[in-house]
N, C-alpha and C. Protein backbone atom coordinates (compact mmCIF):
# COMPACT_ATOMS: atom_id res chain seq x y z
N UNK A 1 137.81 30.66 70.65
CA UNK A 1 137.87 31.63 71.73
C UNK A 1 138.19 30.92 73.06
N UNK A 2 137.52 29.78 72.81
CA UNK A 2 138.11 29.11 74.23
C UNK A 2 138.98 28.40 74.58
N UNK A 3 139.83 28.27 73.47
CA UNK A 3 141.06 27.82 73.28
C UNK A 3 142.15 28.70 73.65
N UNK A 4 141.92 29.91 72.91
CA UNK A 4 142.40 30.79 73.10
C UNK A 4 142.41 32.10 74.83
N UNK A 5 141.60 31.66 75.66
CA UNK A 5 141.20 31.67 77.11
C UNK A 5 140.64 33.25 77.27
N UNK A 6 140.01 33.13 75.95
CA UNK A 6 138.92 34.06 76.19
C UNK A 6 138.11 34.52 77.43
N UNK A 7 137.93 35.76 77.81
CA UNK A 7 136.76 36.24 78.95
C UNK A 7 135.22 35.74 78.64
N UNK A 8 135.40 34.93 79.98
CA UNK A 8 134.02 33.71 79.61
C UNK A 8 132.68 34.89 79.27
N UNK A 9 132.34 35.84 80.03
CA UNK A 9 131.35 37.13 79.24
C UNK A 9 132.04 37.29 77.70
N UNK A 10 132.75 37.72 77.15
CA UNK A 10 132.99 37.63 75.77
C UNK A 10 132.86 36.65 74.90
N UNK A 11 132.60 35.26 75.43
CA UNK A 11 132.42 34.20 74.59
C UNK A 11 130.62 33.83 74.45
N UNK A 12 130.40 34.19 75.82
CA UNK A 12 128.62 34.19 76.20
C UNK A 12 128.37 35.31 75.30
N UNK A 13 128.73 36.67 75.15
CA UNK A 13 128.27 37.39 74.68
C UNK A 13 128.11 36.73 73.01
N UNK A 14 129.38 36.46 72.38
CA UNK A 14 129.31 36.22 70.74
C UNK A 14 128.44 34.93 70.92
N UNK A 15 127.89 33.55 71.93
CA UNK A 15 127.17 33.14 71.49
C UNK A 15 125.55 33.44 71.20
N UNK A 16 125.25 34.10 72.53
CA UNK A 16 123.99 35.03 71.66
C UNK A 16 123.76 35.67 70.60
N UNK A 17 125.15 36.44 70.37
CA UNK A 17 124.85 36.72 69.14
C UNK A 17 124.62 35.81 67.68
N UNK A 18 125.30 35.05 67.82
CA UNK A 18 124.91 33.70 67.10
C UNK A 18 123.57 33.36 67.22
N UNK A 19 123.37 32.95 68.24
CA UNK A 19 122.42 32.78 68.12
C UNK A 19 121.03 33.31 67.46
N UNK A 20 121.01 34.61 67.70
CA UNK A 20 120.51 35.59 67.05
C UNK A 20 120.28 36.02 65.74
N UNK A 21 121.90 35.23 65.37
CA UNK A 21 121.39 35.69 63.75
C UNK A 21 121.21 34.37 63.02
N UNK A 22 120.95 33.28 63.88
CA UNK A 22 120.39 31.69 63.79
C UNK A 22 119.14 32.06 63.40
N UNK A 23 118.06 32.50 65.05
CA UNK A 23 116.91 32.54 64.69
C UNK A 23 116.51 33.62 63.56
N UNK A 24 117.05 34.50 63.50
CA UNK A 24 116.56 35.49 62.22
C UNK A 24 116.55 34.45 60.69
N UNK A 25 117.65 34.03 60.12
CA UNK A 25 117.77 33.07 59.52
C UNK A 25 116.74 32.14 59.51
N UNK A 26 116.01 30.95 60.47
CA UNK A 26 115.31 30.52 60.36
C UNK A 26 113.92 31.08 59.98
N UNK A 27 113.71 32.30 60.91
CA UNK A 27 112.60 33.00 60.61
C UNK A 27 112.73 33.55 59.13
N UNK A 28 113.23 33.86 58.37
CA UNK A 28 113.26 34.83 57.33
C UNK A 28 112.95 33.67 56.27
N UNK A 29 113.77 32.17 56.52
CA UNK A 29 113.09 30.74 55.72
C UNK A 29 112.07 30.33 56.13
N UNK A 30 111.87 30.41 57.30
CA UNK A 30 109.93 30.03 57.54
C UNK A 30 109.28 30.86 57.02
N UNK A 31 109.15 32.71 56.91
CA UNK A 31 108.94 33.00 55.76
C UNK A 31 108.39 33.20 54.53
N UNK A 32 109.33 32.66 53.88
CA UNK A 32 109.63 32.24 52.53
C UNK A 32 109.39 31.25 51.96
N UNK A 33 109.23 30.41 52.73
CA UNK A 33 108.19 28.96 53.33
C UNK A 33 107.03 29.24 53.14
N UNK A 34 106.50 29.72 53.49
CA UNK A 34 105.08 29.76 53.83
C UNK A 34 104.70 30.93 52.68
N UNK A 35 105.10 31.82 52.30
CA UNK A 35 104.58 33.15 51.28
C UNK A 35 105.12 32.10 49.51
N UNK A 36 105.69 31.09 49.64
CA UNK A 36 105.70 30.31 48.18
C UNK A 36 105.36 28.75 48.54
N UNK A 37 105.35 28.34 49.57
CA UNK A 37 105.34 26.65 49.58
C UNK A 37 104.48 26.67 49.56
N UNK A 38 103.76 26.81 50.76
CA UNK A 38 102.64 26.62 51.39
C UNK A 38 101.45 27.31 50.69
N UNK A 39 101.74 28.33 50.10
CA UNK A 39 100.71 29.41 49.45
C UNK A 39 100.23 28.64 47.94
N UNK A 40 100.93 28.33 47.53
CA UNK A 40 101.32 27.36 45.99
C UNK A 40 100.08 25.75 46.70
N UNK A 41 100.18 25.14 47.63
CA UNK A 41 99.79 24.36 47.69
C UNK A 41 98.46 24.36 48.26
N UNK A 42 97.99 25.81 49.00
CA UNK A 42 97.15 25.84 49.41
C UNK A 42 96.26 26.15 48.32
N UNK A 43 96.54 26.79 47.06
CA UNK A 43 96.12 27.05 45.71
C UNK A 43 95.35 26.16 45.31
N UNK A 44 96.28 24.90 45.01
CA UNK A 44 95.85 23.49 44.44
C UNK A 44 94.85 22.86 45.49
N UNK A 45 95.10 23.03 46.57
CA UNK A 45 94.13 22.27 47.57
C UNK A 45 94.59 20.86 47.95
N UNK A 46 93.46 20.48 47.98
CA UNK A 46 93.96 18.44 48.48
C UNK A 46 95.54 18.30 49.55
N UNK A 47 95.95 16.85 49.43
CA UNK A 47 96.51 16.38 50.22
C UNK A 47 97.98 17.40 50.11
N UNK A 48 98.65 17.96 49.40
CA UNK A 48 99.56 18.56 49.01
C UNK A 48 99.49 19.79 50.22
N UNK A 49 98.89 20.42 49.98
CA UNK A 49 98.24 21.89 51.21
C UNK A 49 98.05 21.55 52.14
N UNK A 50 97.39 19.83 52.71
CA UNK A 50 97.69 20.42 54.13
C UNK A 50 98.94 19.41 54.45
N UNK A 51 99.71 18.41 53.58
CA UNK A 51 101.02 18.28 54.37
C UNK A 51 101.91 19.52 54.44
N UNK A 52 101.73 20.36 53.52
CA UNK A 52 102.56 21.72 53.31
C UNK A 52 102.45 22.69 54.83
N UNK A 53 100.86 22.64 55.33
CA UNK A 53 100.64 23.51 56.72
C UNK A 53 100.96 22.65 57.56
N UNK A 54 100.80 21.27 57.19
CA UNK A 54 101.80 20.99 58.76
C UNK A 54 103.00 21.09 58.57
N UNK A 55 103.71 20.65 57.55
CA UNK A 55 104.81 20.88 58.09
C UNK A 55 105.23 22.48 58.68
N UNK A 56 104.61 23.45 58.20
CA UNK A 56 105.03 24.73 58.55
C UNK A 56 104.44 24.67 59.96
N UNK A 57 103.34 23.96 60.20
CA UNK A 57 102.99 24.09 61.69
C UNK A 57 104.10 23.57 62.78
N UNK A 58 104.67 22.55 62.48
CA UNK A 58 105.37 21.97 62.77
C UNK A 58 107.13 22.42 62.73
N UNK A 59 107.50 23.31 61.59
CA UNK A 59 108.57 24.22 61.97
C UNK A 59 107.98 25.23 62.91
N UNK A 60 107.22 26.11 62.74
CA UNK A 60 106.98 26.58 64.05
C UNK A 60 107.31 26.69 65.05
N UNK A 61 106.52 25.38 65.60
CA UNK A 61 106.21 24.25 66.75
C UNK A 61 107.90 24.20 67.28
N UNK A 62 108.79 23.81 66.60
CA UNK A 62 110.06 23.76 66.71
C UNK A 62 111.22 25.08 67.29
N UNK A 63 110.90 25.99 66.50
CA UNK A 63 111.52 27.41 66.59
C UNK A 63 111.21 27.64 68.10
N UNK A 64 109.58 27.74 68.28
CA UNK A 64 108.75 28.39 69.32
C UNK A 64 109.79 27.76 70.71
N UNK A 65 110.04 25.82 70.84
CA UNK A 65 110.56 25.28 71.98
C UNK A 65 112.16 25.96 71.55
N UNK A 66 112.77 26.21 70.98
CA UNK A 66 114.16 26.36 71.28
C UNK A 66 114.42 27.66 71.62
């Protein structure tokens, strides 16, 4: 688009939208993440469950700053 000398609002606009369907995407795998990874490991217990909640704490943690 910007090669092409696109209206800089029309290029802002499609990157939000990108963006948008970025974070949905991530959210819908964090998720799916957490309702089988994390759930599975929290089952078993021990060291497995809680590297499993951090790391989900930690995607989070990630999503939340961007």
């Amino acid at each position: 688009m910007i090669n092409e000398e696109t209206y800089c609002i029309d290029i802002l606009t499609q990157i939000s939208s990108i963006t948008s369907a970025l974070n949905n995407v991530a959210l819908s795998l964090l998720d799916d993440h957490v309702r089988h990874c994390v759930v599975r490991a929290a089952q078993t217990d021990g060291p497995a469950a809680e590297e499993k909640l951090t790391e989900a704490a930690d995607a989070i943690a990630r999503l939340v700053r961007s």
